[in-house]
C-alpha atoms as a PDB file:
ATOM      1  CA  UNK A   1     120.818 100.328  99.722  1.00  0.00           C
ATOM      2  CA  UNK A   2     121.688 103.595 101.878  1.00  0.00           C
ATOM      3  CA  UNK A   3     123.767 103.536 104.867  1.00  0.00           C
ATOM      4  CA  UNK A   4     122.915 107.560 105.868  1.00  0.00           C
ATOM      5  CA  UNK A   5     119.446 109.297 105.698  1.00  0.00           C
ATOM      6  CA  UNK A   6     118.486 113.106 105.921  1.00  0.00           C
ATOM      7  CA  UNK A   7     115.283 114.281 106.835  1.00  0.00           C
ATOM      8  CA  UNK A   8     114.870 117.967 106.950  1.00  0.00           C
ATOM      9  CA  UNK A   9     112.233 118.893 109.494  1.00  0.00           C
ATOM     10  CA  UNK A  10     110.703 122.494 110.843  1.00  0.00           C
ATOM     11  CA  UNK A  11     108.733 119.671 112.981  1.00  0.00           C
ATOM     12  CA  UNK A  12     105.500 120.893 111.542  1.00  0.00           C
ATOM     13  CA  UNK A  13     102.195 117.911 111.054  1.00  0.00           C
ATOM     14  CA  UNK A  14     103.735 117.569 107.515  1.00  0.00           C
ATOM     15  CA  UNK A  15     107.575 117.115 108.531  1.00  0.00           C
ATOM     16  CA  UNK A  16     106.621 114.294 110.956  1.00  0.00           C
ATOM     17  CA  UNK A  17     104.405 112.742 108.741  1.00  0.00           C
ATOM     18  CA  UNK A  18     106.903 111.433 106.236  1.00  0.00           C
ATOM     19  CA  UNK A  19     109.675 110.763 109.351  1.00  0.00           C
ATOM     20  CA  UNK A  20     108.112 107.625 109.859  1.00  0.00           C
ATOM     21  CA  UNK A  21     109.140 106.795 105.737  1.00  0.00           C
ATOM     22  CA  UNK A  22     112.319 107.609 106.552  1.00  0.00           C
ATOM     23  CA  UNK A  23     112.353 105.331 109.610  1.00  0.00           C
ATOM     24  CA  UNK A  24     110.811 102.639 107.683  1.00  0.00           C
ATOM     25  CA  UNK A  25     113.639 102.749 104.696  1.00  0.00           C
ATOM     26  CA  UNK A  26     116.381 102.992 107.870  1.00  0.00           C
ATOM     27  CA  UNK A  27     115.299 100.228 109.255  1.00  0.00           C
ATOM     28  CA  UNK A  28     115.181  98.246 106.268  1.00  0.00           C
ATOM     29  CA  UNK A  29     119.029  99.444 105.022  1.00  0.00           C
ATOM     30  CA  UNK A  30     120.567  99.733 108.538  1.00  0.00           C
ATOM     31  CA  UNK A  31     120.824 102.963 107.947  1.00  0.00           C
ATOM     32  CA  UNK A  32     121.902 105.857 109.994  1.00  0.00           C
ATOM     33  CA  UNK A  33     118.907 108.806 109.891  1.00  0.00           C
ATOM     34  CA  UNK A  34     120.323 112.348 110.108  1.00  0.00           C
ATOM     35  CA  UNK A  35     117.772 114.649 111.133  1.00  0.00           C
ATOM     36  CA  UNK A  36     118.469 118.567 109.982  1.00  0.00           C
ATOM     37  CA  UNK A  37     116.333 121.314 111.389  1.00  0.00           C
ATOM     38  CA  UNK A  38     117.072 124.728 109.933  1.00  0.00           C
ATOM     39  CA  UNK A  39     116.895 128.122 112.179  1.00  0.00           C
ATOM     40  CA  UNK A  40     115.602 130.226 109.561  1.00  0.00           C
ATOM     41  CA  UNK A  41     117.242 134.223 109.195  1.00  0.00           C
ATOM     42  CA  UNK A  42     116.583 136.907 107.073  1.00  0.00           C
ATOM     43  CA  UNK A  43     117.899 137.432 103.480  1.00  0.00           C
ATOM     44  CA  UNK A  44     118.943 140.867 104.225  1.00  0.00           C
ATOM     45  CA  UNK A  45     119.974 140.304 108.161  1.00  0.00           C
ATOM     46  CA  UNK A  46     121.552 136.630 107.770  1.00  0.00           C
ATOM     47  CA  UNK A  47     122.488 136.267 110.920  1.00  0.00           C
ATOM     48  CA  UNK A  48     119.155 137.826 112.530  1.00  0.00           C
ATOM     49  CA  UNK A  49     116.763 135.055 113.389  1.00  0.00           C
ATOM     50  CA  UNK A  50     113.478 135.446 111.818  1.00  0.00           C
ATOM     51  CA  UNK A  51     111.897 134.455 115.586  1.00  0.00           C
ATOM     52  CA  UNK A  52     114.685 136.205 117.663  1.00  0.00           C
ATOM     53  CA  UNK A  53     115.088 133.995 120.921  1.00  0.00           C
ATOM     54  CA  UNK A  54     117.730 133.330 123.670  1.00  0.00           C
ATOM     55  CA  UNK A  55     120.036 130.406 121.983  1.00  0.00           C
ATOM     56  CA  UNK A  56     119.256 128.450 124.998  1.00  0.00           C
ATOM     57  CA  UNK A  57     115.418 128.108 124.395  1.00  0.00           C
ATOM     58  CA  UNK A  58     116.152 127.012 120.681  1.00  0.00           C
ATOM     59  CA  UNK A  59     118.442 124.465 121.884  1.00  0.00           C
ATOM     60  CA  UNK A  60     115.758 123.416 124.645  1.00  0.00           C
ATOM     61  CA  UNK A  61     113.037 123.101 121.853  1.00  0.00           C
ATOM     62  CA  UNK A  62     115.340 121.359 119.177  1.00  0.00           C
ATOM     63  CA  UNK A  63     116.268 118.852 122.142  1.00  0.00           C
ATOM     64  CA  UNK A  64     112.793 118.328 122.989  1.00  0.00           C
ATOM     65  CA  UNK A  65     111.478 117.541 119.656  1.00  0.00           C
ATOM     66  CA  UNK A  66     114.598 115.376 118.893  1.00  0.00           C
ATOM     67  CA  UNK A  67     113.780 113.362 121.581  1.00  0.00           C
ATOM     68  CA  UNK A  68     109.703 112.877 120.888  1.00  0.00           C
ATOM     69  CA  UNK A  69     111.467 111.898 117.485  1.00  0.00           C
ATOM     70  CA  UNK A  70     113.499 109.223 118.798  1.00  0.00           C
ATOM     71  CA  UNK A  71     110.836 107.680 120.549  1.00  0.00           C
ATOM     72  CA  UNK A  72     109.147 107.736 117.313  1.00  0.00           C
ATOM     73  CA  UNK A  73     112.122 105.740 115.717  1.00  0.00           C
ATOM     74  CA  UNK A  74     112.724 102.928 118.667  1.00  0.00           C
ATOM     75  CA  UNK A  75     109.035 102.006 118.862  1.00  0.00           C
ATOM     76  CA  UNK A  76     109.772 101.375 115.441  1.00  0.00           C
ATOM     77  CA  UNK A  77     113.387  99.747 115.501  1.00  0.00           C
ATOM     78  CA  UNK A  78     115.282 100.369 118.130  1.00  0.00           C
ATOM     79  CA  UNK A  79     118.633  99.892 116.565  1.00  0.00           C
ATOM     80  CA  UNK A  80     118.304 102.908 113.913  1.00  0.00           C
ATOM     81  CA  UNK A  81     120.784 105.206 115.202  1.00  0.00           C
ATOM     82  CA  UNK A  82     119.631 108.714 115.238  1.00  0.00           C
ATOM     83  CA  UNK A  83     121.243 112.024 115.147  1.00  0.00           C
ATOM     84  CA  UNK A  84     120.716 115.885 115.127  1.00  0.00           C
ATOM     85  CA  UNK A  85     122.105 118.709 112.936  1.00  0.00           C
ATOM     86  CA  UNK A  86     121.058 122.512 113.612  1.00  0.00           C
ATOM     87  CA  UNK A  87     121.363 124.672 110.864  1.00  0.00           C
ATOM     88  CA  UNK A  88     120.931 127.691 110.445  1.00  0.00           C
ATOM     89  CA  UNK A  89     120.643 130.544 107.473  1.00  0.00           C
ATOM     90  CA  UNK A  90     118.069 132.503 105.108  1.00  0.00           C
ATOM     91  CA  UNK A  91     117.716 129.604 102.736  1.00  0.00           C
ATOM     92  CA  UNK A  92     116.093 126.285 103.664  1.00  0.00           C
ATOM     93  CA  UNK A  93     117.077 124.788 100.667  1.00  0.00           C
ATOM     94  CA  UNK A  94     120.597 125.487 100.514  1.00  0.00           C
ATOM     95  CA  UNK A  95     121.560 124.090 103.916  1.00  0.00           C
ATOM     96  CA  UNK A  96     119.684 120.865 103.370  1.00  0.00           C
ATOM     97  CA  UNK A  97     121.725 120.750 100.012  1.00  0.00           C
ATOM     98  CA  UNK A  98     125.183 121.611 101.797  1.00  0.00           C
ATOM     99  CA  UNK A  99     124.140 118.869 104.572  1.00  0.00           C
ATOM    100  CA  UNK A 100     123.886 116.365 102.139  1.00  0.00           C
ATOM    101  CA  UNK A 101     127.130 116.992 100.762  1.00  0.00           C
ATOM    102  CA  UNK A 102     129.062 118.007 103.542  1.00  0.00           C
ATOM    103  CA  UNK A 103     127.459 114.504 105.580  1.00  0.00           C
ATOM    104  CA  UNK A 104     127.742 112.126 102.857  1.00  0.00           C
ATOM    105  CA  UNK A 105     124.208 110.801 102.533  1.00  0.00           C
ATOM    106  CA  UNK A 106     122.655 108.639 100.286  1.00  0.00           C
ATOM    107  CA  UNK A 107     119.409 109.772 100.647  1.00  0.00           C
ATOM    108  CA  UNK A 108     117.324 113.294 101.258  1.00  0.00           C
ATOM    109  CA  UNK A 109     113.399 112.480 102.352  1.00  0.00           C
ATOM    110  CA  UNK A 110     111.565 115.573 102.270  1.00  0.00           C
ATOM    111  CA  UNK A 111     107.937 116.205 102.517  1.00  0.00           C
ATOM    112  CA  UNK A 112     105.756 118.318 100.119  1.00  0.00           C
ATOM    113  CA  UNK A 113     102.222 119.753 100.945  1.00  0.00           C
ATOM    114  CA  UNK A 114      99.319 119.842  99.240  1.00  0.00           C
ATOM    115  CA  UNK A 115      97.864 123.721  98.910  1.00  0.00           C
ATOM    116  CA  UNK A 116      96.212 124.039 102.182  1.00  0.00           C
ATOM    117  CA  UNK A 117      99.215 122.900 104.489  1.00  0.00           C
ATOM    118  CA  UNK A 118     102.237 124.931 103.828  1.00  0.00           C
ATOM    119  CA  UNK A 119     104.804 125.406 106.202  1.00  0.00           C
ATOM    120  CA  UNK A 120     107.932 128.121 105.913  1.00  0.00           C
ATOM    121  CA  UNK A 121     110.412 125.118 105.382  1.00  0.00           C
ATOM    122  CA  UNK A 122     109.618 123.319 102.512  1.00  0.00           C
ATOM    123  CA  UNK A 123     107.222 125.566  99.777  1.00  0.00           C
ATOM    124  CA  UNK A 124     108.545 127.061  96.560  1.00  0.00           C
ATOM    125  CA  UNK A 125     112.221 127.719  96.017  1.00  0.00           C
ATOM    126  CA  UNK A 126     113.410 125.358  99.226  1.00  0.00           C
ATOM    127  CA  UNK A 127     111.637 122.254  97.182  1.00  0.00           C
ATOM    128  CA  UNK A 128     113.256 123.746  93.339  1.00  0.00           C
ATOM    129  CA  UNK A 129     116.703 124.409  95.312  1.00  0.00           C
ATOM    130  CA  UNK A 130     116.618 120.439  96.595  1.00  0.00           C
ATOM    131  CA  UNK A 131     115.552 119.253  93.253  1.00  0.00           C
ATOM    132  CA  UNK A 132     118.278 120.931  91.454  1.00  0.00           C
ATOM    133  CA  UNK A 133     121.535 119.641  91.580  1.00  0.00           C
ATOM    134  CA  UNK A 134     121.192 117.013  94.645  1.00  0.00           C
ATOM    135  CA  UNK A 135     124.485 115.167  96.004  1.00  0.00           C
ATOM    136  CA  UNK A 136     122.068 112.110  96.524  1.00  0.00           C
ATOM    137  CA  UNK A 137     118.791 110.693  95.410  1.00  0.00           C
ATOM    138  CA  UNK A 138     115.684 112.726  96.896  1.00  0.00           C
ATOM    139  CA  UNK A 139     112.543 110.872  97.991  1.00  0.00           C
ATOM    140  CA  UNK A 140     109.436 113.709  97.926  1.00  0.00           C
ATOM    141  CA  UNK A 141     106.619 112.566  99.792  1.00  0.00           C
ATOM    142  CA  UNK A 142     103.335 114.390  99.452  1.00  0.00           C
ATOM    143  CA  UNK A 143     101.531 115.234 102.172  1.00  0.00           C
ATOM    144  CA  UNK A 144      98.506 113.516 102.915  1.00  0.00           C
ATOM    145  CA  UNK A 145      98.772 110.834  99.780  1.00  0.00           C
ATOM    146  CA  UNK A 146      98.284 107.502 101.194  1.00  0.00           C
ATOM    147  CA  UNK A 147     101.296 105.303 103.040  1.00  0.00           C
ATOM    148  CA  UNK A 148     102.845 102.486 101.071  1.00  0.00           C
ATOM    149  CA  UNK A 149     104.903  99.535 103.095  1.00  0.00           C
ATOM    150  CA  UNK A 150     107.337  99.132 100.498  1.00  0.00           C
ATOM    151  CA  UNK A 151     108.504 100.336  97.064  1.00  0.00           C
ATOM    152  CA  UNK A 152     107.860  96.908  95.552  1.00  0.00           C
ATOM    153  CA  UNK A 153     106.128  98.636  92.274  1.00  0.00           C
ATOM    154  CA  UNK A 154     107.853 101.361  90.893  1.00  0.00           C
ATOM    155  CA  UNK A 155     107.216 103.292  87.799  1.00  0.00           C
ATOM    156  CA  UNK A 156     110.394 104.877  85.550  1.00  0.00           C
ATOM    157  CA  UNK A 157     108.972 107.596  82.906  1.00  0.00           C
ATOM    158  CA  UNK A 158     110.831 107.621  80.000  1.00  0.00           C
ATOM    159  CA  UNK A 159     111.660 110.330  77.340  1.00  0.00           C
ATOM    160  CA  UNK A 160     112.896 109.910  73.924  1.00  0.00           C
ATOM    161  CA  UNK A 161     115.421 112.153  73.615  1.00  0.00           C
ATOM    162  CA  UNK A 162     117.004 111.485  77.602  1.00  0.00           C
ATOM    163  CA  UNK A 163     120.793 110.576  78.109  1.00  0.00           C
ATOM    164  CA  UNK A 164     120.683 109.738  82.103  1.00  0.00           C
ATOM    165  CA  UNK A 165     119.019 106.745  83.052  1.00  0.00           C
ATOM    166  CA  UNK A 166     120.079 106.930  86.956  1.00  0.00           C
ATOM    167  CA  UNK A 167     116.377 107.015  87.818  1.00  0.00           C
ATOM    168  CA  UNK A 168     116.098 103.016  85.748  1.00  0.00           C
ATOM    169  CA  UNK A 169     119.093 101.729  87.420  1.00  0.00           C
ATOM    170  CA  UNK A 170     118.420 102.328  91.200  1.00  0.00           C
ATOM    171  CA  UNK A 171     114.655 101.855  90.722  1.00  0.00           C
ATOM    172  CA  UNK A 172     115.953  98.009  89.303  1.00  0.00           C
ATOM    173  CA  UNK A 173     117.952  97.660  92.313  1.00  0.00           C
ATOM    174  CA  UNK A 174     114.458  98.383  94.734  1.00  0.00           C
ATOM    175  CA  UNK A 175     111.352  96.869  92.679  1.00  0.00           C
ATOM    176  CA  UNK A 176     110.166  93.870  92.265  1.00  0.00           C
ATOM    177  CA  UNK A 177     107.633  95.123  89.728  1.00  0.00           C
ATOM    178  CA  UNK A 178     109.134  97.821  87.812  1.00  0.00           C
ATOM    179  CA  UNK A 179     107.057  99.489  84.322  1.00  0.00           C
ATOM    180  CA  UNK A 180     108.949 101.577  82.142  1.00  0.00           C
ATOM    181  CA  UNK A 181     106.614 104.465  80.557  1.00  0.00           C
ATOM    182  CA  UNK A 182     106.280 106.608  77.799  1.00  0.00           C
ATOM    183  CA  UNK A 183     103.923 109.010  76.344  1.00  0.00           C
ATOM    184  CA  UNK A 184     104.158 109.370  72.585  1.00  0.00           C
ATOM    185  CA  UNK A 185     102.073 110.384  69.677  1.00  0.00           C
ATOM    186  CA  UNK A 186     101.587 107.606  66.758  1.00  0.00           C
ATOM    187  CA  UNK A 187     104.442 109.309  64.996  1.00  0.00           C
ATOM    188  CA  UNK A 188     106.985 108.407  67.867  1.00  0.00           C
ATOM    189  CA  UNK A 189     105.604 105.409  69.034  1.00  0.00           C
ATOM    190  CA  UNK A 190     108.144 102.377  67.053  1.00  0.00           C
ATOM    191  CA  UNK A 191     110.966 104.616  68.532  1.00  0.00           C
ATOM    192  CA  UNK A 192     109.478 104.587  72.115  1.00  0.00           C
ATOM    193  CA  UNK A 193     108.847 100.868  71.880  1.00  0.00           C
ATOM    194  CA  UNK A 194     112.232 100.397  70.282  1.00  0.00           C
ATOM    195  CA  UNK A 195     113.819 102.499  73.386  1.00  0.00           C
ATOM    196  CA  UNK A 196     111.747 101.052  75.953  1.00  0.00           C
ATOM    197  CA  UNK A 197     112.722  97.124  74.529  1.00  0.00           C
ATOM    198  CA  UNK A 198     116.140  97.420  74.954  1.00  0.00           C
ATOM    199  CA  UNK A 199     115.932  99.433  78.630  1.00  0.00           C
ATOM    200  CA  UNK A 200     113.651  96.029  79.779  1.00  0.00           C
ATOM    201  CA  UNK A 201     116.330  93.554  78.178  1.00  0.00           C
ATOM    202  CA  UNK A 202     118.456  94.386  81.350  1.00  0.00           C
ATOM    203  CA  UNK A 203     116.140  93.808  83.942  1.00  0.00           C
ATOM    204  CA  UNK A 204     114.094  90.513  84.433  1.00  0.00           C
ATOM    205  CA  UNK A 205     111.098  92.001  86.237  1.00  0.00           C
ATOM    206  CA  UNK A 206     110.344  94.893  84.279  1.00  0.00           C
ATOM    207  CA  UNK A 207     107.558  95.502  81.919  1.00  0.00           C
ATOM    208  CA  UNK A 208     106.718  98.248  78.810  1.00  0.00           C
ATOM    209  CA  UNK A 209     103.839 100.814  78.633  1.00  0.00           C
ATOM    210  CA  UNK A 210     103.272 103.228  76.058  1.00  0.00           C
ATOM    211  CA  UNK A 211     100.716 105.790  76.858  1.00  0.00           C
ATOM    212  CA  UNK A 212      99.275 108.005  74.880  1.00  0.00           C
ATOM    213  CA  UNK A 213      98.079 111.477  75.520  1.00  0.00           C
ATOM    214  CA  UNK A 214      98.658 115.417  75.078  1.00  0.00           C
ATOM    215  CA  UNK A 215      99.739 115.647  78.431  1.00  0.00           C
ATOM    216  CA  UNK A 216     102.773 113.398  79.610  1.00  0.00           C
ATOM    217  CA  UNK A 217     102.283 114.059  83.384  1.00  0.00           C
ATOM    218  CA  UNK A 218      98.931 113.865  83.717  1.00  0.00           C
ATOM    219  CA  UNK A 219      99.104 110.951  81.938  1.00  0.00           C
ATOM    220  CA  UNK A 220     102.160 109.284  83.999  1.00  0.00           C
ATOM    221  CA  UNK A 221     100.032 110.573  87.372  1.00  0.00           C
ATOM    222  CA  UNK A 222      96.987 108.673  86.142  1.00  0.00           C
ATOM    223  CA  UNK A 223      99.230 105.394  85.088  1.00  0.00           C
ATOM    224  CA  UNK A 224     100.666 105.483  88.397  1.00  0.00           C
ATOM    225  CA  UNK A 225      97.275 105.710  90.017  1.00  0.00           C
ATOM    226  CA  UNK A 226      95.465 102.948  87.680  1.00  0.00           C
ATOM    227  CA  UNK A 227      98.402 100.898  88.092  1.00  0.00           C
ATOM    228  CA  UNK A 228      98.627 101.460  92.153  1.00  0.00           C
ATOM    229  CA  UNK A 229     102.326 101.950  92.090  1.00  0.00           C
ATOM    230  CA  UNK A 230     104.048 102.274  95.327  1.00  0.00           C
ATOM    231  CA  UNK A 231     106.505 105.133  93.533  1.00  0.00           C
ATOM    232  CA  UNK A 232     107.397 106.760  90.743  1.00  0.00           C
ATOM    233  CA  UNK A 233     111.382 107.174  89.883  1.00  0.00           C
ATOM    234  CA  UNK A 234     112.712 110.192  88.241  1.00  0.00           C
ATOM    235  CA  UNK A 235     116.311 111.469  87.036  1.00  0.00           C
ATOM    236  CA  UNK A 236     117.353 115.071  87.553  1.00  0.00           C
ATOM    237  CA  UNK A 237     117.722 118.126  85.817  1.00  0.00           C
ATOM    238  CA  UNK A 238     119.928 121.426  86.782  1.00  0.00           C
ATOM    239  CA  UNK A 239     116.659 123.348  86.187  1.00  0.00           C
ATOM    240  CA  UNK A 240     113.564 121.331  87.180  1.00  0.00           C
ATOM    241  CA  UNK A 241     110.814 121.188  84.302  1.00  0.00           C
ATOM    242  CA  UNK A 242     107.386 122.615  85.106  1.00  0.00           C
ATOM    243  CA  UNK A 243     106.289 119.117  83.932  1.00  0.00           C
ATOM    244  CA  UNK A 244     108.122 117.542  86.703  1.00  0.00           C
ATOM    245  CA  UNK A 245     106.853 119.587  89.662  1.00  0.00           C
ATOM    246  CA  UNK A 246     103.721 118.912  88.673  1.00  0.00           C
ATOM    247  CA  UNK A 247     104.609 115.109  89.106  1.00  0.00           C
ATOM    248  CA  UNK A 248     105.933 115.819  92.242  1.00  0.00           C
ATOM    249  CA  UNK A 249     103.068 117.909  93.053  1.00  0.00           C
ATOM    250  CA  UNK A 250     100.099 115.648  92.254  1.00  0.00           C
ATOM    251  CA  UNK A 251     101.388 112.064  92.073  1.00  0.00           C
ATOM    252  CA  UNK A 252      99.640 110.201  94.685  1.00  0.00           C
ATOM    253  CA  UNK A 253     102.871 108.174  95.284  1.00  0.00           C
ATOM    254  CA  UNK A 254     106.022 109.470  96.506  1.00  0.00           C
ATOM    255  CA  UNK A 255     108.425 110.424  94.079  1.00  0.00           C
ATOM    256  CA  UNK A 256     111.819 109.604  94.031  1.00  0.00           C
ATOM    257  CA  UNK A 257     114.266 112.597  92.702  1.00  0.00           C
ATOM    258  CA  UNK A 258     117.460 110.621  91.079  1.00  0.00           C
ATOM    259  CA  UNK A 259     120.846 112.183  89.737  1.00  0.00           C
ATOM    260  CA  UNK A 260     122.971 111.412  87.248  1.00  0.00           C
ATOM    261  CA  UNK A 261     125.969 110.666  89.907  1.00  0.00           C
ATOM    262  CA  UNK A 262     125.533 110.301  93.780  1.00  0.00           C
ATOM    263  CA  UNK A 263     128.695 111.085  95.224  1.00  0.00           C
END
């Protein structure tokens, strides 16, 4: 499925907590995992480090951690090949979206945090900026949320009035289980089951759900939950809904991030 991986990582607890998901979906595509740490400026000074060091003691500590990394990845699989890129710039975001392009990757894995464990790389506007307009699919892993072996059963939300369905079609190439979903009122609910038919005539092992509810991601949250999905696929948007952070935010799978074209 992906022949080249990025994982961003400040090498913070939550960083290296979702490097072994990105070592696990490497090993199992032969992939090549590209791993980007950013040397953060400031906005107004952006080419003043925001931790001003000698060059040569950044180096040492990038070094040091990419090596502790790779150790990580060959008592895993030894034949993932591994590689560093350095970074560096007042926007986290922007140079993980610029790797991706500029490197050709297939796939972004980035960790999100729960409240109490933020680090400076990946909060806020880095996360929206990622989202946005990605070159490749993005896999957002929340901190803390509880590992899955596989993405056997995946879950594909479904809106009315949507045009992309990127998010249906890769999901059907990864599942074995997939449920299409959508949250309707009574008034909508023959054209959601209408939509939702003729998405599930194309692929054999997938199933329809109608929910309903005044809240479509709460809902889809507590579907994936009841259901114990192993992720939830999503397509895209220029501008990131509220409603779709919050999906990202609280799902207690990872959520995968799709576009309409991967380049």
């Amino acid at each position: 499925m992906f022949r080249r991986i990025l994982i961003p990582t400040d090498f913070s607890t939550a960083a290296e907590w979702v490097f072994d998901d990105a070592v696990r979906i490497a090993g199992k595509s032969d992939a090549e995992l590209i791993i980007l740490h950013v040397r953060m400026t400031w906005a107004s000074h952006p080419g003043e480090l925001r931790f001003p060091a000698d060059p040569s003691l950044y180096e040492y500590a990038e070094q040091d951690e990419l090596e502790r990394l790779r150790k990580r990845v060959r008592s895993a699989n030894a034949s993932i090949t591994t590689r560093l890129i350095v970074r560096q710039g007042p926007d986290a975001g922007i140079e993980i979206c610029k790797t991706a392009a500029e490197e050709g990757v297939d796939l972004i894995v980035i960790a999100t945090h729960a409240r109490h464990h933020v680090a400076h790389l990946f909060v806020g506007s880095t996360t929206n900026a990622v989202l946005r307009d990605p070159s490749a699919p993005v896999l957002a892993i929340r901190y803390g949320i509880r590992k899955r072996a596989d993405m056997k059963r995946i879950i594909v939300p479904v809106h009315l009035e949507q045009k992309s369905h990127a998010a249906l079609e890769l999901a059907a190439k990864i599942a074995s289980e997939l449920h299409l979903v959508t949250v309707c009122d009574d008034d909508n609910r023959e054209r959601a089951d209408e939509l939702l038919r003729r998405l599930a005539a194309d692929v054999p092992h997938a199933t329809t759900h109608i929910l309903k509810g005044s809240d479509a991601q709460k809902e889809i949250v507590r579907y994936a939950t009841k259901s114990d999905a192993d992720a939830i696929f999503l397509n895209a948007d220029l501008d990131p809904s509220e409603g779709k952070l919050d999906v990202i935010r609280h799902a207690p799978v990872p959520v995968m991030v799709v576009p309409a074209t991967t380049r």
